[in-house]
PDB file of N, CA and C in Angstrom:
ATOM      1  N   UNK A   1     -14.752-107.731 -35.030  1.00  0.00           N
ATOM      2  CA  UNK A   1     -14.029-106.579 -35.522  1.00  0.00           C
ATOM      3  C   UNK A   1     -12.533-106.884 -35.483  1.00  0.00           C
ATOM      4  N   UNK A   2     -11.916-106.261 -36.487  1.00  0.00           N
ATOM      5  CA  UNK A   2     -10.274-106.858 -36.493  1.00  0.00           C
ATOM      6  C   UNK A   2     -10.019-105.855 -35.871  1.00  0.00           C
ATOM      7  N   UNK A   3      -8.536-106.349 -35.473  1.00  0.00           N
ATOM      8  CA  UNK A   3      -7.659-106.097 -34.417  1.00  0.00           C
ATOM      9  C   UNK A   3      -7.014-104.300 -34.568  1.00  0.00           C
ATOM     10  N   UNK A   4      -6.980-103.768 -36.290  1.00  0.00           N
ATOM     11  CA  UNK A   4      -6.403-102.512 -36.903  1.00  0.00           C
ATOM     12  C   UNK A   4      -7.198-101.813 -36.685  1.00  0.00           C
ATOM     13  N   UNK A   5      -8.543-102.360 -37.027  1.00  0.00           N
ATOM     14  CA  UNK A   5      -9.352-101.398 -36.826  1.00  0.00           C
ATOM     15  C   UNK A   5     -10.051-100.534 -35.257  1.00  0.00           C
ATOM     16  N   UNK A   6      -9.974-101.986 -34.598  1.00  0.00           N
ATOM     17  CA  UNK A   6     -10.427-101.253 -33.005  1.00  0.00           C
ATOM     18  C   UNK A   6      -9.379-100.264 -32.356  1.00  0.00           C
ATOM     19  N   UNK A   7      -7.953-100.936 -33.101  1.00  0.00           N
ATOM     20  CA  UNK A   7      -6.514 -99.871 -32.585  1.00  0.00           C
ATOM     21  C   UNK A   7      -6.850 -98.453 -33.004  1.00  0.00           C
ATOM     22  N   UNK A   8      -7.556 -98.176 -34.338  1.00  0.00           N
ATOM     23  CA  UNK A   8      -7.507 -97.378 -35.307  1.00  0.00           C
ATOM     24  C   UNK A   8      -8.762 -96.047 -34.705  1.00  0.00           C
ATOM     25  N   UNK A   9      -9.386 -97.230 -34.024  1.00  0.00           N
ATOM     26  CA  UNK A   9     -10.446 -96.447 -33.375  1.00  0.00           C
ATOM     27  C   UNK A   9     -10.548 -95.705 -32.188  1.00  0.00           C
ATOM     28  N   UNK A  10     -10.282 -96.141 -31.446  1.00  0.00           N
ATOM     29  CA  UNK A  10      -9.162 -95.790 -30.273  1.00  0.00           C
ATOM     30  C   UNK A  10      -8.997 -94.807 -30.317  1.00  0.00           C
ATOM     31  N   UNK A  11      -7.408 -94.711 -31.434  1.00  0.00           N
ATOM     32  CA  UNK A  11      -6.372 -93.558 -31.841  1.00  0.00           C
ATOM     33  C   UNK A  11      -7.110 -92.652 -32.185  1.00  0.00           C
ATOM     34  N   UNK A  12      -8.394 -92.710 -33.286  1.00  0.00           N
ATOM     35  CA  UNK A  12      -9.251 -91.299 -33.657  1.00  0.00           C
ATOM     36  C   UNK A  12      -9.751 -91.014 -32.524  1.00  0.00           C
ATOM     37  N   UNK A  13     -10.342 -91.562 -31.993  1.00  0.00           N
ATOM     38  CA  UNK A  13     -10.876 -90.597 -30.628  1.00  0.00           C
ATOM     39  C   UNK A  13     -10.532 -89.987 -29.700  1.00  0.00           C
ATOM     40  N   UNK A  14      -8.973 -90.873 -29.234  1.00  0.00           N
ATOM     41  CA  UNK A  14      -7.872 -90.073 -28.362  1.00  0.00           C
ATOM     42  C   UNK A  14      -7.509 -88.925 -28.928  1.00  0.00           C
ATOM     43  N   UNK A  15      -6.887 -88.610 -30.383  1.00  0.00           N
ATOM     44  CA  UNK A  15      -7.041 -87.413 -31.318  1.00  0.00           C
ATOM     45  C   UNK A  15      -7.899 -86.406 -31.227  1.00  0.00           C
ATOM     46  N   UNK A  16      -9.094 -86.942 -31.516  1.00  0.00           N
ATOM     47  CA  UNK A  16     -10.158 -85.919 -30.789  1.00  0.00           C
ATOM     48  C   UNK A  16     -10.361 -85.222 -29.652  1.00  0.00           C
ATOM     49  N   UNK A  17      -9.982 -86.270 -28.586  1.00  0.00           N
ATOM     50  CA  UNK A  17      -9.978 -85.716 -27.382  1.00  0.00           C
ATOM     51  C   UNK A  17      -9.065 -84.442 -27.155  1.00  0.00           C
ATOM     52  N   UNK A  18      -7.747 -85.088 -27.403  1.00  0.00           N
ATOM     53  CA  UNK A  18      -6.674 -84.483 -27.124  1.00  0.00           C
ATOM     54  C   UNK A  18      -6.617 -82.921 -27.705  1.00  0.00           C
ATOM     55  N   UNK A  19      -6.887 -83.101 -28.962  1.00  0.00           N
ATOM     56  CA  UNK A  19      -6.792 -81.598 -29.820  1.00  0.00           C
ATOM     57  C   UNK A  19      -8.190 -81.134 -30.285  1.00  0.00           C
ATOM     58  N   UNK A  20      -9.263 -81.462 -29.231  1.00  0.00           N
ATOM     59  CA  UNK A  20     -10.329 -80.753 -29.688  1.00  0.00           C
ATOM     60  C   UNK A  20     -10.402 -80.857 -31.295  1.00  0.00           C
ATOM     61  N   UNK A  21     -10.151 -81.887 -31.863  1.00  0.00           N
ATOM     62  CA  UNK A  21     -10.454 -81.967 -33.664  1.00  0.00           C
ATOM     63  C   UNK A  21     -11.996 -81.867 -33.955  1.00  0.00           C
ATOM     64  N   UNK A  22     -11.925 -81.907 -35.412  1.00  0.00           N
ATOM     65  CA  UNK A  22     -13.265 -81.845 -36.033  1.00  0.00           C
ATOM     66  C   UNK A  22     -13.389 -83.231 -36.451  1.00  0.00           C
ATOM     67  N   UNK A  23     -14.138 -83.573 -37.574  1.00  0.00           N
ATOM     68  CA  UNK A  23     -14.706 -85.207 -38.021  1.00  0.00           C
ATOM     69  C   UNK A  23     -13.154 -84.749 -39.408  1.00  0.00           C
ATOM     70  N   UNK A  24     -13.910 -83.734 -39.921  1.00  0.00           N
ATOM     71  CA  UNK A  24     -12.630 -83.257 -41.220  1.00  0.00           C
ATOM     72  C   UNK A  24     -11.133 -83.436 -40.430  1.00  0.00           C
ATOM     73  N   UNK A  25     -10.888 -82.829 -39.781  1.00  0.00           N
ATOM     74  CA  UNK A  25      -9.201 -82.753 -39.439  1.00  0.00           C
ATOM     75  C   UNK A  25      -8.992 -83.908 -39.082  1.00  0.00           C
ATOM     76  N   UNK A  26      -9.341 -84.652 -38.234  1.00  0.00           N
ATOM     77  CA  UNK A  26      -9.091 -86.029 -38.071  1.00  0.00           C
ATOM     78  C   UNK A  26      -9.263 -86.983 -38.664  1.00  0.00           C
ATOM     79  N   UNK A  27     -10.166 -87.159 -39.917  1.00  0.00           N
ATOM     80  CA  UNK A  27     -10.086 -87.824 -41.212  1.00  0.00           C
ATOM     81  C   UNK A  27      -8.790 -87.763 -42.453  1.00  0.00           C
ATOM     82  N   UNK A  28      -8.738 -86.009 -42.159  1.00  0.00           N
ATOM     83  CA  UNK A  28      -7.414 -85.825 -43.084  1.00  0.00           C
ATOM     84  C   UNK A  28      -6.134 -86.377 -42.223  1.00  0.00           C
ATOM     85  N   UNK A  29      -6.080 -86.146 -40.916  1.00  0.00           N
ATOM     86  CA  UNK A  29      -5.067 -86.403 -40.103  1.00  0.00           C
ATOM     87  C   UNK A  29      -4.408 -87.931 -40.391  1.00  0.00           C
ATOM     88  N   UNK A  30      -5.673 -89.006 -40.747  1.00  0.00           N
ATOM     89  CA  UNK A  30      -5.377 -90.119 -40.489  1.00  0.00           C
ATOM     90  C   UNK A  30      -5.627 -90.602 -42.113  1.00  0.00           C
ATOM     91  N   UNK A  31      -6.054 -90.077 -43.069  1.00  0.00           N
ATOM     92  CA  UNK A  31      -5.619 -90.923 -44.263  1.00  0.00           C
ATOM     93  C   UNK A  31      -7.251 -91.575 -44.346  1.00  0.00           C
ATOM     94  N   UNK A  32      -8.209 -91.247 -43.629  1.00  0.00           N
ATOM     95  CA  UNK A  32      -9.569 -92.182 -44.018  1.00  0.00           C
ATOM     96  C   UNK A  32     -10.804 -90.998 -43.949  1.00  0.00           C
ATOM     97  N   UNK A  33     -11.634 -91.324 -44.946  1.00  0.00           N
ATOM     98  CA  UNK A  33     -13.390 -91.179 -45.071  1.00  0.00           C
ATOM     99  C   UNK A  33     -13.763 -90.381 -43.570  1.00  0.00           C
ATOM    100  N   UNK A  34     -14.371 -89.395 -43.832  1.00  0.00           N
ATOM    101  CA  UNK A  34     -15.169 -88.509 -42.663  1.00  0.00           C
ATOM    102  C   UNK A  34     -15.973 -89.816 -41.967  1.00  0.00           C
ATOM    103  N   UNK A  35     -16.782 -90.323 -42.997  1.00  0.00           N
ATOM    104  CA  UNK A  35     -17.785 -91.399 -42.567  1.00  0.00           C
ATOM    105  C   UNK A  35     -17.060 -92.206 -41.678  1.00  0.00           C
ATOM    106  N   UNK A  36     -15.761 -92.564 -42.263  1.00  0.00           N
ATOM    107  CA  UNK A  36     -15.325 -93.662 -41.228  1.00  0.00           C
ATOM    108  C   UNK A  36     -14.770 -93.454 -40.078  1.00  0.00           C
ATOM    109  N   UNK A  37     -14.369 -92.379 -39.800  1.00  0.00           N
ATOM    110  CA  UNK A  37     -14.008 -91.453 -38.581  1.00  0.00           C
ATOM    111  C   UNK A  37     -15.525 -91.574 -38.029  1.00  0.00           C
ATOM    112  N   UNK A  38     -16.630 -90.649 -38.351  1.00  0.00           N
ATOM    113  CA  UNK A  38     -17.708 -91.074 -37.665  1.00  0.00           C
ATOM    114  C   UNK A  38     -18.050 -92.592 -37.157  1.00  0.00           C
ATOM    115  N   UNK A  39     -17.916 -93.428 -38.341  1.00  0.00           N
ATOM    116  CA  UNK A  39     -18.648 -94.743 -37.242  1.00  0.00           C
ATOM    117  C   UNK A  39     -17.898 -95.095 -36.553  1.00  0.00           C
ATOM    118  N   UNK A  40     -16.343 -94.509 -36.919  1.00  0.00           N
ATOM    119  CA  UNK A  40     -15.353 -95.290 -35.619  1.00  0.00           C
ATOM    120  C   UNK A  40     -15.422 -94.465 -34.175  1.00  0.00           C
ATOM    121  N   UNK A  41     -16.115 -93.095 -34.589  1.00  0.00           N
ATOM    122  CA  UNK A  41     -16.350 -92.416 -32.704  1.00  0.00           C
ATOM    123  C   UNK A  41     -17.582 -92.682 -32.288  1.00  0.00           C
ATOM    124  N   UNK A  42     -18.597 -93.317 -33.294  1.00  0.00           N
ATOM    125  CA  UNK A  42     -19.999 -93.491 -32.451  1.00  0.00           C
ATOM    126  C   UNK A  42     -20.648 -95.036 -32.450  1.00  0.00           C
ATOM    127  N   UNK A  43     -19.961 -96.094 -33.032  1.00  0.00           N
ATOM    128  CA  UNK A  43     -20.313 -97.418 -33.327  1.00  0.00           C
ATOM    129  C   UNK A  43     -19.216 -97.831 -32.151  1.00  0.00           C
ATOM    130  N   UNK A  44     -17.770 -97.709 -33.320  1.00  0.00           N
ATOM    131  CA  UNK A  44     -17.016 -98.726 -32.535  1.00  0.00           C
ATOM    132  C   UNK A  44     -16.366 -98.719 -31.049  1.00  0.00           C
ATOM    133  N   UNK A  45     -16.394 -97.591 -30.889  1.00  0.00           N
ATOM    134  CA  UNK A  45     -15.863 -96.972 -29.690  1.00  0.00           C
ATOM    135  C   UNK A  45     -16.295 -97.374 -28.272  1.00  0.00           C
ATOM    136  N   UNK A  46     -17.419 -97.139 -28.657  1.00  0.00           N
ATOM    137  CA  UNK A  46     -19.090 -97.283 -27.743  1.00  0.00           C
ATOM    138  C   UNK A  46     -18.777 -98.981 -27.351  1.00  0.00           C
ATOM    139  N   UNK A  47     -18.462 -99.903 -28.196  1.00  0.00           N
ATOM    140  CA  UNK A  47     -18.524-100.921 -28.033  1.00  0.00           C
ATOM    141  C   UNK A  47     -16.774-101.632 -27.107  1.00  0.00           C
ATOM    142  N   UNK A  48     -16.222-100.742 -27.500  1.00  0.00           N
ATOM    143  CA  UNK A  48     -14.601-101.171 -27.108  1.00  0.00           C
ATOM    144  C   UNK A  48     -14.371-100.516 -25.520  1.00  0.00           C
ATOM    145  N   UNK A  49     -14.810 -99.171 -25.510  1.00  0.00           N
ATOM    146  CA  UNK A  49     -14.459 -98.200 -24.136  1.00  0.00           C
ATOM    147  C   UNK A  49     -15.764 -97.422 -24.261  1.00  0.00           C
ATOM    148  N   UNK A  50     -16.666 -97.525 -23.557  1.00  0.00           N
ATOM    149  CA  UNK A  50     -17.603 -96.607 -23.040  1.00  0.00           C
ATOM    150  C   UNK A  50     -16.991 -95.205 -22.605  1.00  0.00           C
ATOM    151  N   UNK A  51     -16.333 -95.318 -21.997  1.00  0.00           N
ATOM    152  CA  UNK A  51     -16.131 -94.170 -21.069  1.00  0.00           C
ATOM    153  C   UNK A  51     -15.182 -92.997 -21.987  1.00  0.00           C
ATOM    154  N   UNK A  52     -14.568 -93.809 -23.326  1.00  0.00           N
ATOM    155  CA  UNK A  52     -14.051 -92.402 -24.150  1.00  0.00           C
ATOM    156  C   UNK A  52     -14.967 -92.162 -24.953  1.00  0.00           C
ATOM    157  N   UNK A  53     -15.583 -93.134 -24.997  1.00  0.00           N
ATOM    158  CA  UNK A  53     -16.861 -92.999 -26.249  1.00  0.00           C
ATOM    159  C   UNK A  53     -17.665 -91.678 -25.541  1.00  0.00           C
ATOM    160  N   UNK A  54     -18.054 -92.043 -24.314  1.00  0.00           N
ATOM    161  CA  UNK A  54     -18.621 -90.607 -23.736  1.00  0.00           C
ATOM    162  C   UNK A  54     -18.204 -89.321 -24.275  1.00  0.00           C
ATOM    163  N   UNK A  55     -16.559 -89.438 -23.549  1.00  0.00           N
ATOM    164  CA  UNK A  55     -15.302 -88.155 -23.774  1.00  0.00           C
ATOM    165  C   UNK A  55     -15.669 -87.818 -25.453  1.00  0.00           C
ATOM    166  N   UNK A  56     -15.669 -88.663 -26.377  1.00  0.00           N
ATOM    167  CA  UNK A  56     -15.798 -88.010 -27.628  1.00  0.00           C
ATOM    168  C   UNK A  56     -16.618 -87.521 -27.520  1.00  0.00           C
ATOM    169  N   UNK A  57     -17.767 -87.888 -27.386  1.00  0.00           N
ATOM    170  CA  UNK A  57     -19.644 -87.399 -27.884  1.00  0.00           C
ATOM    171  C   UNK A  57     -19.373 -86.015 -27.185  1.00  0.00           C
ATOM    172  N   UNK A  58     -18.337 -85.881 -26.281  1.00  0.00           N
ATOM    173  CA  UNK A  58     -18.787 -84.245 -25.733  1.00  0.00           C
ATOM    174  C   UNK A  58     -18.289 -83.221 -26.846  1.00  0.00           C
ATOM    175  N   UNK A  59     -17.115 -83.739 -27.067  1.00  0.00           N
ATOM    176  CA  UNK A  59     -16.214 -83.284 -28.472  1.00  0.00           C
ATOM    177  C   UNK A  59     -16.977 -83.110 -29.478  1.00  0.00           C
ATOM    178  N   UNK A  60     -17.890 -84.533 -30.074  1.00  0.00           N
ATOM    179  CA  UNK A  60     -18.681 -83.918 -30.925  1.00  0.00           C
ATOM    180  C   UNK A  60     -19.657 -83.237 -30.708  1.00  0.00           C
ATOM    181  N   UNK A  61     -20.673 -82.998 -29.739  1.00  0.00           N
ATOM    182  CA  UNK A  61     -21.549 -81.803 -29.125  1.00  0.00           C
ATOM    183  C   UNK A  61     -20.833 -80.543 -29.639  1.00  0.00           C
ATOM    184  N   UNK A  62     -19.842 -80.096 -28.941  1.00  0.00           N
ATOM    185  CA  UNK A  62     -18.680 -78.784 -28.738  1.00  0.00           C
ATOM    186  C   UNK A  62     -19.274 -78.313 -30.294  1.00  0.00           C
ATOM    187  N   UNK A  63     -18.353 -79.900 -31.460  1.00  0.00           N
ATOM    188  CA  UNK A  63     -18.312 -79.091 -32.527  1.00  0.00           C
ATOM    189  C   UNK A  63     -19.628 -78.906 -33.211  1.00  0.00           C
ATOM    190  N   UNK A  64     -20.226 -79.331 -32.864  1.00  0.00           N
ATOM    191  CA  UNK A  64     -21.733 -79.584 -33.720  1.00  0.00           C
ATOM    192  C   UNK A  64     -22.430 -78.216 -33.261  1.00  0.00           C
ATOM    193  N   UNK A  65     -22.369 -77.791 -32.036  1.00  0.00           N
ATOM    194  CA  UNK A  65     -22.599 -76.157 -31.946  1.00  0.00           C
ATOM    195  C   UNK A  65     -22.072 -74.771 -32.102  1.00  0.00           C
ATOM    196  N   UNK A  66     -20.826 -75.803 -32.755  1.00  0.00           N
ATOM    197  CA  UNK A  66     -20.076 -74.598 -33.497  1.00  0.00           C
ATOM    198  C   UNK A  66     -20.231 -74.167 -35.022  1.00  0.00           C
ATOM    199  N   UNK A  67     -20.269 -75.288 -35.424  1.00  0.00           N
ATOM    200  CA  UNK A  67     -20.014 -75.323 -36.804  1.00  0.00           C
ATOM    201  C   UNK A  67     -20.656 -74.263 -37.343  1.00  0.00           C
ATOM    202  N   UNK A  68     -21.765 -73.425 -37.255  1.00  0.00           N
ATOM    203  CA  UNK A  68     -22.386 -72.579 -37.952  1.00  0.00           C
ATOM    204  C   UNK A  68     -21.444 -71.345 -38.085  1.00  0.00           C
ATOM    205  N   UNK A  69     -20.650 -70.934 -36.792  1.00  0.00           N
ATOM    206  CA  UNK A  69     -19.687 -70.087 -36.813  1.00  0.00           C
ATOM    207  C   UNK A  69     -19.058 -70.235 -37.383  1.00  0.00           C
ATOM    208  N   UNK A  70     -17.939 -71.667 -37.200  1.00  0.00           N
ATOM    209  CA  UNK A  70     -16.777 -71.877 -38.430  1.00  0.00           C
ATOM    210  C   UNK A  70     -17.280 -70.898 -39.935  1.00  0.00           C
ATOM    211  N   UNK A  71     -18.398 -71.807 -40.367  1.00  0.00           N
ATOM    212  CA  UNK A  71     -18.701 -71.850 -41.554  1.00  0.00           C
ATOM    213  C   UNK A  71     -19.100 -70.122 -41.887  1.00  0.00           C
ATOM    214  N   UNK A  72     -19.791 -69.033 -40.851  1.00  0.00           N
ATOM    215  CA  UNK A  72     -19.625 -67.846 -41.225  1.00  0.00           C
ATOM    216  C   UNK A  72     -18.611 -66.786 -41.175  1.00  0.00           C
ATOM    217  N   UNK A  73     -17.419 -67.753 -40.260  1.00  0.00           N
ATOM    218  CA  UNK A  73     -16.055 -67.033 -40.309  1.00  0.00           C
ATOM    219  C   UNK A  73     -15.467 -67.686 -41.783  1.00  0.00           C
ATOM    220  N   UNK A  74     -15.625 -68.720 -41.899  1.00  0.00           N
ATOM    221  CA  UNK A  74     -14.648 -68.954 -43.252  1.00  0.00           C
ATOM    222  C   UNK A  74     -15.242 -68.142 -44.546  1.00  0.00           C
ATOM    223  N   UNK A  75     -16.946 -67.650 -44.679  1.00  0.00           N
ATOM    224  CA  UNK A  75     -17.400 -66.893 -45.391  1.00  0.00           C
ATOM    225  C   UNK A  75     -17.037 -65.563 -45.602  1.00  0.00           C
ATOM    226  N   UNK A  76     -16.595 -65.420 -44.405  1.00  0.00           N
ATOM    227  CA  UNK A  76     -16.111 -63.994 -44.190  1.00  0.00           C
ATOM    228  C   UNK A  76     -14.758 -63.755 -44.697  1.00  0.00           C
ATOM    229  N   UNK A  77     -13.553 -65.012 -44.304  1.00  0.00           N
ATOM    230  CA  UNK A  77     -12.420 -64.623 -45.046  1.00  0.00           C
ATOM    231  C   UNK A  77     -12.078 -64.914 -46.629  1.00  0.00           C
ATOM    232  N   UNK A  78     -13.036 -65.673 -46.829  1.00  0.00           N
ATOM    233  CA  UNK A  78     -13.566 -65.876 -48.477  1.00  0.00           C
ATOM    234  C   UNK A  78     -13.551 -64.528 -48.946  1.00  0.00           C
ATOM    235  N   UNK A  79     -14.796 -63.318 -48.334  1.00  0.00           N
ATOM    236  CA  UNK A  79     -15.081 -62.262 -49.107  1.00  0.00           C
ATOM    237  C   UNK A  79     -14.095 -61.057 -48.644  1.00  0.00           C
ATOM    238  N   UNK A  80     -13.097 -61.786 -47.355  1.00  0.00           N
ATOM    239  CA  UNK A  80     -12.373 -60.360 -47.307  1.00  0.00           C
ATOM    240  C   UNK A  80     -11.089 -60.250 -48.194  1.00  0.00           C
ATOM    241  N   UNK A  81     -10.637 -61.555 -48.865  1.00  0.00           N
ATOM    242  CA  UNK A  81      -9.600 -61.688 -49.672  1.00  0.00           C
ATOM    243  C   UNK A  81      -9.449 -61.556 -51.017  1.00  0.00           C
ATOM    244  N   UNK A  82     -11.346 -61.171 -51.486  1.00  0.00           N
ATOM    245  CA  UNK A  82     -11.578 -60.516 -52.796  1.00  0.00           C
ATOM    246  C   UNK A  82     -11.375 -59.597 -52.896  1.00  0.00           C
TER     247      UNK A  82
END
């Protein structure tokens, strides 16, 4: 793995950590692919630092049992602005 990318990987997950992000905000944050935000918090991470790789996966848990809410609050301000 090159050298930008393990830096790169790192940085998304410290991001995550830090500001409780989503896969979206931290993809837009950084200029790259949802996908690649994903394999960089669950491939590369895992392989570079175990122990943030953990710290993310809780992050992504958090959001992964949220998301249904997000998605019926953003429905909601969809239909309250009609």
């Amino acid at each position: 793995m090159k050298g930008y990318i393990e830096k790169r990987a790192v940085e998304v997950a410290n991001f995550m950590i830090h500001y409780n992000a989503t896969v979206r905000e931290t993809a837009k944050k950084f200029g790259i692919s949802k996908s690649t935000v994903h394999k960089d918090i669950t491939d590369r991470v895992e392989k570079i630092d175990p122990d943030l790789a953990s710290s993310v996966r809780k992050v992504l848990e958090i959001n992964k049992a949220e998301r249904h809410l997000r998605g019926g609050m953003a429905t909601k301000r969809k239909y309250m602005q009609k």
